[in-house]
Each structure stands twice: as structure tokens, then as C-alpha cells.
C-alpha atoms as a PDB file:
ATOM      1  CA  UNK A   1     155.675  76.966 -35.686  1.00  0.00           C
ATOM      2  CA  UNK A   2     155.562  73.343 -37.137  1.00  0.00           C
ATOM      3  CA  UNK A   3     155.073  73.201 -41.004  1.00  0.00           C
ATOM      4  CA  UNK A   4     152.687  71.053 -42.203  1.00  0.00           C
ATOM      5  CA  UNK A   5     152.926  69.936 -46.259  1.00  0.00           C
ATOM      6  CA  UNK A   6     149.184  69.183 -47.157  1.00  0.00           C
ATOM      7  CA  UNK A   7     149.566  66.462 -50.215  1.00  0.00           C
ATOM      8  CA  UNK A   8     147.712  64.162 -52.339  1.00  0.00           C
ATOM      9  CA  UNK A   9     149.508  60.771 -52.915  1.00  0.00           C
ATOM     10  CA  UNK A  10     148.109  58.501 -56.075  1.00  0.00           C
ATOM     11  CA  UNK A  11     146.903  61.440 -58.773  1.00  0.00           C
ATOM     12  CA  UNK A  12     149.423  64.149 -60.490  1.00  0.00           C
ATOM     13  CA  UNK A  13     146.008  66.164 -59.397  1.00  0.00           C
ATOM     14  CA  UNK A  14     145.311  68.328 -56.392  1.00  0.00           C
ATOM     15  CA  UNK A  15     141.837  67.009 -56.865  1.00  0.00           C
ATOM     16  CA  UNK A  16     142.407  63.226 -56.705  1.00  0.00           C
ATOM     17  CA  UNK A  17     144.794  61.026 -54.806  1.00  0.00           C
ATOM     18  CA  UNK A  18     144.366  60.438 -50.908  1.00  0.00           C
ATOM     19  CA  UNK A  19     145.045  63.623 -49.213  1.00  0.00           C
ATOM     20  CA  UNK A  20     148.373  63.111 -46.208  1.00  0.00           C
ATOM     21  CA  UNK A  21     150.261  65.557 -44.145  1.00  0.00           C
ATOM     22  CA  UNK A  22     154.117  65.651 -43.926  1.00  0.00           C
ATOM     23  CA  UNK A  23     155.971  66.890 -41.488  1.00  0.00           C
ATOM     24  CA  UNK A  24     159.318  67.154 -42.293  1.00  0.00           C
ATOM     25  CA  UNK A  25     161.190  68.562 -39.385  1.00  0.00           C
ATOM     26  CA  UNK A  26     159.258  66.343 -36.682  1.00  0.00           C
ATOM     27  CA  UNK A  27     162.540  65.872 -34.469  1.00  0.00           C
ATOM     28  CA  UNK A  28     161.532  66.574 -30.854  1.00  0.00           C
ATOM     29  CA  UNK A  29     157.394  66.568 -31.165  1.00  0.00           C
ATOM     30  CA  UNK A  30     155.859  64.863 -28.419  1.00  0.00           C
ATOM     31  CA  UNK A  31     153.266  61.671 -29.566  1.00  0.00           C
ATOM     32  CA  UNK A  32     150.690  64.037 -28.292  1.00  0.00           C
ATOM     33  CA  UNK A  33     152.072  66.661 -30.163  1.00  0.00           C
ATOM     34  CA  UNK A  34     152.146  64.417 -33.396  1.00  0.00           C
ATOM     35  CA  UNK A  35     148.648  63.328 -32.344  1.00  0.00           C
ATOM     36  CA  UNK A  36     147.514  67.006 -32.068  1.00  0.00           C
ATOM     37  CA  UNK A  37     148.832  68.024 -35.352  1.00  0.00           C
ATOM     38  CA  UNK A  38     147.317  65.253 -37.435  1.00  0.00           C
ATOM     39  CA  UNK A  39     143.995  65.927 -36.162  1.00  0.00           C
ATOM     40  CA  UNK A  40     144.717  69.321 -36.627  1.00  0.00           C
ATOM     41  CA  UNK A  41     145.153  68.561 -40.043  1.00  0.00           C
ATOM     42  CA  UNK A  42     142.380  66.142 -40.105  1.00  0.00           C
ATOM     43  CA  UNK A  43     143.311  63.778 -43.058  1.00  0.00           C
ATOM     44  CA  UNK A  44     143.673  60.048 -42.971  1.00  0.00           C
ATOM     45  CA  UNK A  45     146.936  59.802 -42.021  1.00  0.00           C
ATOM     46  CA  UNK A  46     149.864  62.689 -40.887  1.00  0.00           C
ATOM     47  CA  UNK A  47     153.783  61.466 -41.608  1.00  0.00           C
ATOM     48  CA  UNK A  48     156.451  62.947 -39.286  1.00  0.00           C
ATOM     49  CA  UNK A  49     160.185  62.732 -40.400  1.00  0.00           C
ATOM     50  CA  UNK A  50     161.478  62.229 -37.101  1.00  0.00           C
ATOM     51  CA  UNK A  51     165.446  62.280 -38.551  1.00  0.00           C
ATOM     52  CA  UNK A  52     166.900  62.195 -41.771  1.00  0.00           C
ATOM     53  CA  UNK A  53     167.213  61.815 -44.588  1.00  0.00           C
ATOM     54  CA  UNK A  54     170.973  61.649 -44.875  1.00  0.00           C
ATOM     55  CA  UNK A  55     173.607  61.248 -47.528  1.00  0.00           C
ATOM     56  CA  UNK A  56     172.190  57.514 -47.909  1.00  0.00           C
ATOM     57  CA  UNK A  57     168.475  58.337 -47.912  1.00  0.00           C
ATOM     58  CA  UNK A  58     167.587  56.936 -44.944  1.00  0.00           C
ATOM     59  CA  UNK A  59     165.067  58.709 -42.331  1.00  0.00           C
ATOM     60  CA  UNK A  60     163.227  57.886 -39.651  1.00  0.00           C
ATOM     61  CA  UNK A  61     159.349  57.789 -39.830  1.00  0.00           C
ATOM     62  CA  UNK A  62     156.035  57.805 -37.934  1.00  0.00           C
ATOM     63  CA  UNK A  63     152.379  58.264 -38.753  1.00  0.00           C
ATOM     64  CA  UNK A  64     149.364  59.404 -36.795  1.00  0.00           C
ATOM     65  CA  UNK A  65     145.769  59.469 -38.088  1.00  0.00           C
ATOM     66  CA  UNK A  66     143.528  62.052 -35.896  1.00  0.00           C
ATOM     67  CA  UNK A  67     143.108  59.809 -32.969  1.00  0.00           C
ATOM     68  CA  UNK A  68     146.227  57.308 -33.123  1.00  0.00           C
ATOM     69  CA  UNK A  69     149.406  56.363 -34.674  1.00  0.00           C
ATOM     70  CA  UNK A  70     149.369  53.795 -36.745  1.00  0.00           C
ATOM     71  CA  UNK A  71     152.127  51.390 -38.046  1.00  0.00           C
ATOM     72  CA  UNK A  72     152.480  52.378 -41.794  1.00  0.00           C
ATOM     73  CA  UNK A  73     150.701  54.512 -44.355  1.00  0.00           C
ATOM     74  CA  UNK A  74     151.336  54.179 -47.872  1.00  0.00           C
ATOM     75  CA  UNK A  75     149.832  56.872 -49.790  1.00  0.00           C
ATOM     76  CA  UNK A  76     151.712  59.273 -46.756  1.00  0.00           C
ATOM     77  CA  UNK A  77     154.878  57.299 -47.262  1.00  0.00           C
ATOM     78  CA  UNK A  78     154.605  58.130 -50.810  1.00  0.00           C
ATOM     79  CA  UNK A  79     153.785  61.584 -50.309  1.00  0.00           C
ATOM     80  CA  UNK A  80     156.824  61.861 -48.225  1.00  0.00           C
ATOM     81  CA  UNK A  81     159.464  60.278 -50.961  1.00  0.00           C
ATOM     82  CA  UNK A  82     158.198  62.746 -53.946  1.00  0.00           C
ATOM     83  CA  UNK A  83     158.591  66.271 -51.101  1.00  0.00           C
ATOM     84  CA  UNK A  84     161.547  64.909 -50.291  1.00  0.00           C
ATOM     85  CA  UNK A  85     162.964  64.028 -53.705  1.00  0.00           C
ATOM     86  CA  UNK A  86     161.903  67.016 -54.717  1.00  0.00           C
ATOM     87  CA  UNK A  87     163.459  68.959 -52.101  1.00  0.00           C
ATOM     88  CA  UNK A  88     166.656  67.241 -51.623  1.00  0.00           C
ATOM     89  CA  UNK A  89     167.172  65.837 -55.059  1.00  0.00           C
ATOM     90  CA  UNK A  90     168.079  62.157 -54.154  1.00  0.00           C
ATOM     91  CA  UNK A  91     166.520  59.233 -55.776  1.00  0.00           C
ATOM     92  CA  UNK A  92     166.794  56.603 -53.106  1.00  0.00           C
ATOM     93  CA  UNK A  93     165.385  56.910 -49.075  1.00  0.00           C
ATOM     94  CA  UNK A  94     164.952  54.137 -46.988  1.00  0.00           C
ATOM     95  CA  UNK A  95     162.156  54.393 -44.115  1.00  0.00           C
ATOM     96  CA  UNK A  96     162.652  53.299 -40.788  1.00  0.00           C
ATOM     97  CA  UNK A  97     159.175  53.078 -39.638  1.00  0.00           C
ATOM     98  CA  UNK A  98     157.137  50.887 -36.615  1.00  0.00           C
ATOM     99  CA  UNK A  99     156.419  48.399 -38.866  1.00  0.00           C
ATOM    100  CA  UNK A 100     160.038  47.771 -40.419  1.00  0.00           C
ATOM    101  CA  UNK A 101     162.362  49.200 -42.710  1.00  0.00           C
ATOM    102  CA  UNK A 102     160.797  50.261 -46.302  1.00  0.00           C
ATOM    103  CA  UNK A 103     162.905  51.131 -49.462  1.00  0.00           C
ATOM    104  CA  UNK A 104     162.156  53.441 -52.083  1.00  0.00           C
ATOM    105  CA  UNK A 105     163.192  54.938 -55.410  1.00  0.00           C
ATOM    106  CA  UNK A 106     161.616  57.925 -57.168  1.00  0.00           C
ATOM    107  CA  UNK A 107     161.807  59.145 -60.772  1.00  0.00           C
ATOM    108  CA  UNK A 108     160.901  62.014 -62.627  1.00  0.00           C
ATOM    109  CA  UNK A 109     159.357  62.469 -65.752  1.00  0.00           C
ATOM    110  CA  UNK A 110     157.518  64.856 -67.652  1.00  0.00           C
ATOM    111  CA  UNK A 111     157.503  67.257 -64.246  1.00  0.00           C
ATOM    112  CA  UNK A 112     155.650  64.362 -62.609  1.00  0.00           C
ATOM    113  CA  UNK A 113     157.370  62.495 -59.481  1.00  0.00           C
ATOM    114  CA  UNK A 114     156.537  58.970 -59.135  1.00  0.00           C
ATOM    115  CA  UNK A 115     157.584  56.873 -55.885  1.00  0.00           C
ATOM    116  CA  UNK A 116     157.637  53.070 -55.372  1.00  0.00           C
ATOM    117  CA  UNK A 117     157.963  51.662 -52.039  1.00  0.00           C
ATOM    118  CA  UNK A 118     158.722  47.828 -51.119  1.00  0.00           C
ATOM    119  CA  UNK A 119     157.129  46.905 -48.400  1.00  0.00           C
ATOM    120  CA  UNK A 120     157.711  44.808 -45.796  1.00  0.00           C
ATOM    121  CA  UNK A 121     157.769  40.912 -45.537  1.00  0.00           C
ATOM    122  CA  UNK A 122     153.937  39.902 -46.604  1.00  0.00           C
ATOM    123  CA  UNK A 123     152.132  37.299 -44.284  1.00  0.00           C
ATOM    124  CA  UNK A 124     148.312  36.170 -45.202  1.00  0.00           C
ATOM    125  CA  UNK A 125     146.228  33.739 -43.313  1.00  0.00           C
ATOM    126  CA  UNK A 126     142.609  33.097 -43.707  1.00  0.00           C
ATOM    127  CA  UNK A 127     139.983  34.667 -41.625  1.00  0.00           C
ATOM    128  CA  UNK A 128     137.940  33.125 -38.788  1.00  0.00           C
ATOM    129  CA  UNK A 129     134.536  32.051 -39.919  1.00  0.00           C
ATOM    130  CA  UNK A 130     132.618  34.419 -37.600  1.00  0.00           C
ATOM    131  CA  UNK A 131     134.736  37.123 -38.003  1.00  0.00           C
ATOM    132  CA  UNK A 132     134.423  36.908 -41.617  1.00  0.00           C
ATOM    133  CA  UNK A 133     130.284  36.460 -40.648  1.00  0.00           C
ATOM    134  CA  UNK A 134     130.428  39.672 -38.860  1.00  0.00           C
ATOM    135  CA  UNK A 135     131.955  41.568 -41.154  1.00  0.00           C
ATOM    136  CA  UNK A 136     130.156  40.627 -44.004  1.00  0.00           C
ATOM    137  CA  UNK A 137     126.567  41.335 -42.036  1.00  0.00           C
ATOM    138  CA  UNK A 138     127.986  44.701 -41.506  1.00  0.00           C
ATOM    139  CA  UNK A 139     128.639  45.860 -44.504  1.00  0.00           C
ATOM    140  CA  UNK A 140     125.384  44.215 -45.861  1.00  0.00           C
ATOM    141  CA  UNK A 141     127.248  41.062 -48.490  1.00  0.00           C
ATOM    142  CA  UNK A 142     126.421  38.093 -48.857  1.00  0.00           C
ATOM    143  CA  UNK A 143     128.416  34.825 -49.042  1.00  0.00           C
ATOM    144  CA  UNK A 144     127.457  34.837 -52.117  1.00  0.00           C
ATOM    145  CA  UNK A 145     127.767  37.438 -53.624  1.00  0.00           C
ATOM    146  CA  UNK A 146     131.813  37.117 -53.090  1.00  0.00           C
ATOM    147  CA  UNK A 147     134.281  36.134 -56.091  1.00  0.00           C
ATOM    148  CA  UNK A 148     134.342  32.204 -55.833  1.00  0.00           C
ATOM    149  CA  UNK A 149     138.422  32.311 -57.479  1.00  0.00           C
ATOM    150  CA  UNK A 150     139.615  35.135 -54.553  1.00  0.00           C
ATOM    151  CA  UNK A 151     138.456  33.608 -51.444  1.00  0.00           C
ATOM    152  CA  UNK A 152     138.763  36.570 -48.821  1.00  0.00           C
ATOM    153  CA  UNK A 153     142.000  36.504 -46.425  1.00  0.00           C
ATOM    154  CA  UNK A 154     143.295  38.975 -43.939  1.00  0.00           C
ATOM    155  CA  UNK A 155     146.548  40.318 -45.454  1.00  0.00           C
ATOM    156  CA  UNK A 156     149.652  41.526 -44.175  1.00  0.00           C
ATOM    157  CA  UNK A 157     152.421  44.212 -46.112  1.00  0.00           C
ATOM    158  CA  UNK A 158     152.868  46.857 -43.328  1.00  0.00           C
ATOM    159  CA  UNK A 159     149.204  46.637 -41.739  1.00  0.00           C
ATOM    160  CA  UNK A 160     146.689  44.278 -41.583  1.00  0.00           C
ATOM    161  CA  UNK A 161     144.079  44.587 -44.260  1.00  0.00           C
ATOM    162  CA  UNK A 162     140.809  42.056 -44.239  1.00  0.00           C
ATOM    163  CA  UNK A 163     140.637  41.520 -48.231  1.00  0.00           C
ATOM    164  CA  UNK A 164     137.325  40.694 -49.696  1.00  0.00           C
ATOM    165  CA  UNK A 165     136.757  40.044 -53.512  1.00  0.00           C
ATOM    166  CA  UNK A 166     133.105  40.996 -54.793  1.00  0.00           C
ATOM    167  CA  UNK A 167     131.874  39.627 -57.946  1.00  0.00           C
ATOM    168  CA  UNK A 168     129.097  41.717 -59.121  1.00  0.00           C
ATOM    169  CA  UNK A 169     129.675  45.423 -60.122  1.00  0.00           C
ATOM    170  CA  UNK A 170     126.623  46.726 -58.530  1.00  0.00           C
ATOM    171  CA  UNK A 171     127.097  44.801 -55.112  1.00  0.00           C
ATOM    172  CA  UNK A 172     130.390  46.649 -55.139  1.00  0.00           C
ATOM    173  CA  UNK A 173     128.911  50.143 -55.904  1.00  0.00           C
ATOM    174  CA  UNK A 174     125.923  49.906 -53.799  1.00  0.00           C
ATOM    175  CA  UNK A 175     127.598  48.760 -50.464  1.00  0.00           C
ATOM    176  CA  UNK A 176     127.174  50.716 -46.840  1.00  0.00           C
ATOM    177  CA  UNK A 177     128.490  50.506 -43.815  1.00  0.00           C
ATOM    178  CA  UNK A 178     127.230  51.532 -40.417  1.00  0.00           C
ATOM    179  CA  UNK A 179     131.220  53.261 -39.504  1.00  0.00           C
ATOM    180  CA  UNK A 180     131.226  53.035 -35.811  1.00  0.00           C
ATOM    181  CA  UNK A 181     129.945  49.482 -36.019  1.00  0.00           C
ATOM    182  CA  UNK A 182     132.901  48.683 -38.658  1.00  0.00           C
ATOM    183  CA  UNK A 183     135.500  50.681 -36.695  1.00  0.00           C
ATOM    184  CA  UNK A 184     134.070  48.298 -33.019  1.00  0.00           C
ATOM    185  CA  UNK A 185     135.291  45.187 -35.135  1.00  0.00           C
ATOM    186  CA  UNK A 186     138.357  46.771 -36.335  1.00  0.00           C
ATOM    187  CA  UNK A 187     139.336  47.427 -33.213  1.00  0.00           C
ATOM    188  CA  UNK A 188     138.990  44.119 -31.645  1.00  0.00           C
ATOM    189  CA  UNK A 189     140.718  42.459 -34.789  1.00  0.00           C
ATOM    190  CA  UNK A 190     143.543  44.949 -34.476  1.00  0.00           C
ATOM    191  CA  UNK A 191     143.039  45.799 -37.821  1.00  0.00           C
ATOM    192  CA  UNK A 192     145.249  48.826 -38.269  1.00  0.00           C
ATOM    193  CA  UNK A 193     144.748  49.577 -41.966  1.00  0.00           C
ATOM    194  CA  UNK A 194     141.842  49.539 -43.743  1.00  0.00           C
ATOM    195  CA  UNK A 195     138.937  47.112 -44.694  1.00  0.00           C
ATOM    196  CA  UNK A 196     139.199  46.443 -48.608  1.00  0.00           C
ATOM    197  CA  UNK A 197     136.744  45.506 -50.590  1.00  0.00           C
ATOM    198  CA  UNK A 198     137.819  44.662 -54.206  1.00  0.00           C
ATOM    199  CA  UNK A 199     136.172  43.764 -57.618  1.00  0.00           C
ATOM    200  CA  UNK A 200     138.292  42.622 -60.419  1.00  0.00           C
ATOM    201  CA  UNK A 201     137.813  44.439 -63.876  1.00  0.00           C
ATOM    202  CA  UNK A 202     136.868  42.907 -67.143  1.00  0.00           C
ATOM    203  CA  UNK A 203     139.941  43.521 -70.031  1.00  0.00           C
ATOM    204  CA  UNK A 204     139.021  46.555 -72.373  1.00  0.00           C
ATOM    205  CA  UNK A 205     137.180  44.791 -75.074  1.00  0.00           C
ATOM    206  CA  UNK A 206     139.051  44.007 -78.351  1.00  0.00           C
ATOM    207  CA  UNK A 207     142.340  44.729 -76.462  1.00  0.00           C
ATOM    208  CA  UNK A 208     145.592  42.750 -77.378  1.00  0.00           C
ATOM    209  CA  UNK A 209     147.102  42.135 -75.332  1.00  0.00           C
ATOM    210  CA  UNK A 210     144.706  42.140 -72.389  1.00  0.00           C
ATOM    211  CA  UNK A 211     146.936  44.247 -70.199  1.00  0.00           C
ATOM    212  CA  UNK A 212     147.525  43.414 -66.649  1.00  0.00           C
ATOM    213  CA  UNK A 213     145.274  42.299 -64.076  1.00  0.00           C
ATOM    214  CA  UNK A 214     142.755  45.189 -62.909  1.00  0.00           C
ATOM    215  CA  UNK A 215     140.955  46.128 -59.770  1.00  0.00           C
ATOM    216  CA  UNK A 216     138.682  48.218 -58.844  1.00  0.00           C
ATOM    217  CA  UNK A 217     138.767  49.024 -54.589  1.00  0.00           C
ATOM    218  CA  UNK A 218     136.769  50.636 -51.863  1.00  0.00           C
ATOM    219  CA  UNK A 219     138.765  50.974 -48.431  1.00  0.00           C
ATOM    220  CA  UNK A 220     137.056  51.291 -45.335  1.00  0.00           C
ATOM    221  CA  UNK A 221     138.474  53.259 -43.273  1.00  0.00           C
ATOM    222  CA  UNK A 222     136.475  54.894 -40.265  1.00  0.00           C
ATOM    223  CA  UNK A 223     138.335  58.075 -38.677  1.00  0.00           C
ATOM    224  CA  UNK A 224     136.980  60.958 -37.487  1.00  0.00           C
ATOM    225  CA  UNK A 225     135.491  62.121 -40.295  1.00  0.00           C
ATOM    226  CA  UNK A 226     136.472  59.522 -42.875  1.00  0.00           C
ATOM    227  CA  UNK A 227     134.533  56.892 -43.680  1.00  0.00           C
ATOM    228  CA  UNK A 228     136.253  55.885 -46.982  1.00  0.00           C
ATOM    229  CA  UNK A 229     139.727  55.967 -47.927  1.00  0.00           C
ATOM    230  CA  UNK A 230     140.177  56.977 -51.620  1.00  0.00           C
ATOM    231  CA  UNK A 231     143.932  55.933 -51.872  1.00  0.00           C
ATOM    232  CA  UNK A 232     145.473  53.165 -49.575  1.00  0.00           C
ATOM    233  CA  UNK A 233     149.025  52.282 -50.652  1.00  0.00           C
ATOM    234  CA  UNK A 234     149.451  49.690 -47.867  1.00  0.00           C
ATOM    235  CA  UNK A 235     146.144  47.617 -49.328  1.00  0.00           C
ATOM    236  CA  UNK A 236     147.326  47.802 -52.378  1.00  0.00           C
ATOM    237  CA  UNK A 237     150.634  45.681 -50.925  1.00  0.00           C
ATOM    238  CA  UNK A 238     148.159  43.585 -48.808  1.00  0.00           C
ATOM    239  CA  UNK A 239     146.243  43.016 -52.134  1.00  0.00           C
ATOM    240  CA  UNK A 240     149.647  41.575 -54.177  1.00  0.00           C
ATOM    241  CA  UNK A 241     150.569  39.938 -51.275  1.00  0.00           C
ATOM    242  CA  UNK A 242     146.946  38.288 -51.355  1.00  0.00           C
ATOM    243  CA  UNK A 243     147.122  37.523 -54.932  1.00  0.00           C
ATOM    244  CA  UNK A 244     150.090  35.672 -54.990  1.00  0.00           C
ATOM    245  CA  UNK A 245     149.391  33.651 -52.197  1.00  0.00           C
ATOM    246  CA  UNK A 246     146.178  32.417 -53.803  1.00  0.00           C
ATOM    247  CA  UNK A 247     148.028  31.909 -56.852  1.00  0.00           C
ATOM    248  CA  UNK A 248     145.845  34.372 -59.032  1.00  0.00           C
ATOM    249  CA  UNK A 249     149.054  36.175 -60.256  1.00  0.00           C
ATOM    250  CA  UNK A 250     152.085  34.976 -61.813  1.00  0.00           C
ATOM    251  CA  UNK A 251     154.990  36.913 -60.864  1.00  0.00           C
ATOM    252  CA  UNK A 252     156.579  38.515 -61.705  1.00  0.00           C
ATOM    253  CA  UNK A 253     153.456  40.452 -62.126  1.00  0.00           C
ATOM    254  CA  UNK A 254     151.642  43.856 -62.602  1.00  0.00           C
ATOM    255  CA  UNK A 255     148.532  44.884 -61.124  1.00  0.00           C
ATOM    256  CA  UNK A 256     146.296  47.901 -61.389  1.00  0.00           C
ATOM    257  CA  UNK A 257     144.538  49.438 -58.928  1.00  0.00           C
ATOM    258  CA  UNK A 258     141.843  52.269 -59.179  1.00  0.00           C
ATOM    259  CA  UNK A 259     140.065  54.112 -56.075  1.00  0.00           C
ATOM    260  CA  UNK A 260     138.781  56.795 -54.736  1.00  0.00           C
ATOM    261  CA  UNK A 261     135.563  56.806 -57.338  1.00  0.00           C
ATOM    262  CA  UNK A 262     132.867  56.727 -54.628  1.00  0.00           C
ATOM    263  CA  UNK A 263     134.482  59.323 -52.765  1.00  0.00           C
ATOM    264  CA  UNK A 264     135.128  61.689 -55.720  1.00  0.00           C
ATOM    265  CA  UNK A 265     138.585  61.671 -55.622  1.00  0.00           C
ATOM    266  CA  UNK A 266     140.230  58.995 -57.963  1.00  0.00           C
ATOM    267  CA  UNK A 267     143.358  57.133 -57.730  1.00  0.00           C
ATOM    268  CA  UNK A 268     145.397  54.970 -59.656  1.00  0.00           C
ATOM    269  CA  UNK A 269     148.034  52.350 -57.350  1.00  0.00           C
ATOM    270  CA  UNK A 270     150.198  50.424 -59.343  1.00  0.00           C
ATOM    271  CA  UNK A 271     151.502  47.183 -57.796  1.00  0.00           C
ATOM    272  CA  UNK A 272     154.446  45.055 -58.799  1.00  0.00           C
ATOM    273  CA  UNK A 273     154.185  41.061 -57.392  1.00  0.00           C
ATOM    274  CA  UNK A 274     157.665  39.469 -57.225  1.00  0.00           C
ATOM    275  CA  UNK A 275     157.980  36.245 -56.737  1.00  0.00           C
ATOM    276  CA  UNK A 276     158.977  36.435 -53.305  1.00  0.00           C
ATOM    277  CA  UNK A 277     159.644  39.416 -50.727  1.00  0.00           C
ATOM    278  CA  UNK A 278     157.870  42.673 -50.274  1.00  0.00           C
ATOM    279  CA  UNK A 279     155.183  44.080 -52.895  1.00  0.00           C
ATOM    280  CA  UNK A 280     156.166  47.566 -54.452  1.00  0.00           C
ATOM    281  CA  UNK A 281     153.801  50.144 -55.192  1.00  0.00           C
ATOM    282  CA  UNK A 282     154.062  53.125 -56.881  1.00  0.00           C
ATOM    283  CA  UNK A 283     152.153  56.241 -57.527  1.00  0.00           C
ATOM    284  CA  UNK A 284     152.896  60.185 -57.795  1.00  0.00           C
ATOM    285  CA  UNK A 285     151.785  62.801 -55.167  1.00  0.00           C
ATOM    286  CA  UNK A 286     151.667  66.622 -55.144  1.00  0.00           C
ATOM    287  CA  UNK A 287     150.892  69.671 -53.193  1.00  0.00           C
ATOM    288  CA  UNK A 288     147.350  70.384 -52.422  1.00  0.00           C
ATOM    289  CA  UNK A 289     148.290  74.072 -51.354  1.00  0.00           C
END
């Protein structure tokens, strides 16, 4: 019988975080196998350890949601580097995955694992004007009611993430989406991660310094059940790699991100911009049972 690790990636809570499955001995599953399982499972996203890790860390990876594999998950890639550190004891893996090679170092502190991956080489390119029509009419924005200094792009760190800035708190609360509608345009973008809406976060008042840049994120993400994704690890990436491109960051640069509020499970995805290269982000993960 397979085991299945049910964790939470992004919260040192059972109760937060986005909730992944790991497989760690997935050598010889089938894909419909893998498929099976992770909609067994039923969470976002289900990572298989299809070999590894060895002496050097380094293991081979896929990752199925319930009805398809998909590229690269962060908050299951994370999962995967804290069970595995805290199984094996190493400090250092390095993911072969479908969409490239991903490094990663874990620490521990306080009883608390944290990972940080670095993902792969970021690409961002503005959206077509009707796309960008189309997707804004479905989930019920306006042109205007988008951030005028984070112009929306569709973003690349390990999937392809639509990124839209929102400027007014309540716009950002109050948005719905019709999810079969949203997952039809998905599907003909070949948008394989998730569609991100972001608002940036005024500074705490009186604070000195300000602290670094924060957001505030909703991830679409329509799957089976799931509507809303309340930790995504790759957007985070595709947001950094977004930032710098616009020039809104100067790396090298932190940025803060917190989800998972309108789905009851808060998150907190901490990105680091370099000036060049792959975007880490880190967070902590643990057992849900």
C-alpha cells in the first residue's frame, strides 16, 4: 500500500498553509496511478518522489492535481524538502522536475523547518489585450479598478501565472468568479498555475523602517473542488519575477506575501528578488495527520 504524507506548506499550523500530498516512495507508479492517488487525496496538488534523494540531495519529482499533472508546485515542493529534511537529515536537495531543475536548502529553528526553493529561469511578457478583456469580465474588474504602477503581465518561474495588481482593498475582497468559466480560459491559455490576483499593502503606520514590500494575494485555482488556492509557492516566484521586471523592486529585495484569508486558511510566502536568475521562496510546512 502506497503512503501518502498529508501536509500543509506556508503555516507552522495544521490549520493554515496550502494542504499537498507527498509521496515519497513513488518509484514504479503508473501516471494513472499518480493521477488516481492525488485525486484520491483530493488536494491541490500531490508530489511523487519518483528517485532519490541521494548522498547529494538530489531526487526526482512529479506532481499531479486530481485531474492532471502539472509542471511544478511550490507549496508541494516545499512540503516535500521539510519531510524529507526531516527524515533524512540533509540540508540541501535539488529537484529534478518537468519544468527544470530546482535547488533548495532547509533550516531548522525553534522545532520549525523552513524550506527555500530557487526556481527556475523567470520569463514575463505582457498579456494580449482580449485575453486580458476576458479575464477581467470574468472575474467581474474593471480596467480601472487595477494598480496604475503594476500593470498586469503573465509571469513565468516554473508555471505560468496571469498577474493582476488591484488597487482598492474592497475590489480585492469582494471579487467572484464563475470557476468553470475561469478554468475554459485557463485552459486555452495553457495556464498551468494559478490566476493571481494581488493588492499591495500599506506600511504599518509609524513603522521605521517601513519593512519590505507587502502583498496581499488571492489565487485562482479551479480543481475539482478548489476554487481558491490559499498558498501558491510558484506565484509567489511569478510575482518577484513580475516585480523586477517592472522595476517595482530593487534587488536584491524582500517581499511578503500573505494568503489563504478568504479561504480560512492563512499563509505567509516569503520571496527573495535577486538581481538576476531564479526567485527563492521560502516557507515551513508540517503534518496535517
Amino acid at each position: 500500500m502506497t503512503e501518502i504524507f498529508r501536509m500543509t506548506a506556508f503555516s507552522d499550523h495544521p490549520d493554515g498553509g496550502n494542504p499537498a500530498g507527498v509521496v515519497l516512495e513513488g518509484a514504479g507508479l503508473t501516471d494513472a496511478e499518480m493521477l488516481h492517488l492525488a485525486a484520491e487525496v483530493g488536494f491541490s496538488e500531490t508530489a511523487f518522489v519518483l528517485s532519490g534523494p541521494d548522498s547529494d540531495g538530489a531526487a526526482r519529482l512529479r506532481f499531479f492535481s486530481p485531474l492532471a499533472e502539472v509542471p511544478f508546485c511550490g507549496h508541494a515542493t516545499v512540503a516535500t524538502a521539510v519531510l524529507l529534511a526531516e527524515r533524512t537529515g540533509q540540508d540541501r536537495f535539488s529537484f529534478d522536475t518537468p519544468a527544470g531543475e530546482i535547488s533548495l536548502r532547509t533550516r531548522t529553528a525553534d522545532g520549525v523547518t523552513h524550506a527555500s526553493f530557487t526556481s527556475v529561469e523567470p520569463w514575463v511578457r505582457e498579456l494580449e489585450h482580449q485575453t486580458l478583456t476576458d479575464l477581467l469580465s470574468l472575474l467581474g474588474i474593471h480596467r480601472e479598478d487595477l494598480d496604475p504602477r503594476l500593470p498586469p503581465r503573465e509571469s513565468f518561474a516554473g508555471n505560468p501565472h496571469p498577474v493582476l495588481a488591484v488597487r482598492d482593498a474592497e475590489v480585492f475582497d469582494s471579487f467572484d468568479v464563475d470557476p468553470q468559466a475561469v478554468r475554459r480560459l485557463m485552459d486555452a491559455q495553457g495556464w498551468t498555475g494559478t490566476v493571481t490576483v494581488v493588492h499591495r499593502m500599506a506600511p504599518t503606520p509609524g513603522s521605521e523602517p517601513p519593512g519590505p514590500l507587502t502583498f496581499e494575494a488571492r489565487n485562482i485555482f479551479p480543481v475539482g473542488e478548489i476554487t481558491e488556492d490559499p498558498a501558491t509557492g510558484s506565484a509567489a516566484a511569478s510575482v518577484g519575477a513580475w516585480l523586477r521586471s517592472l522595476g517595482a523592486v530593487s534587488p536584491p529585495e524582500q517581499v511578503v506575501i500573505h494568503q489563504g484569508r478568504h479561504v480560512g486558511r492563512p499563509s505567509v510566502l516569503l520571496g527573495h528578488v535577486p538581481e538576476a536568475g531564479g526567485i527563492t521562496v521560502t516557507g515551513t510546512a508540517t503534518l496535517i495527520r
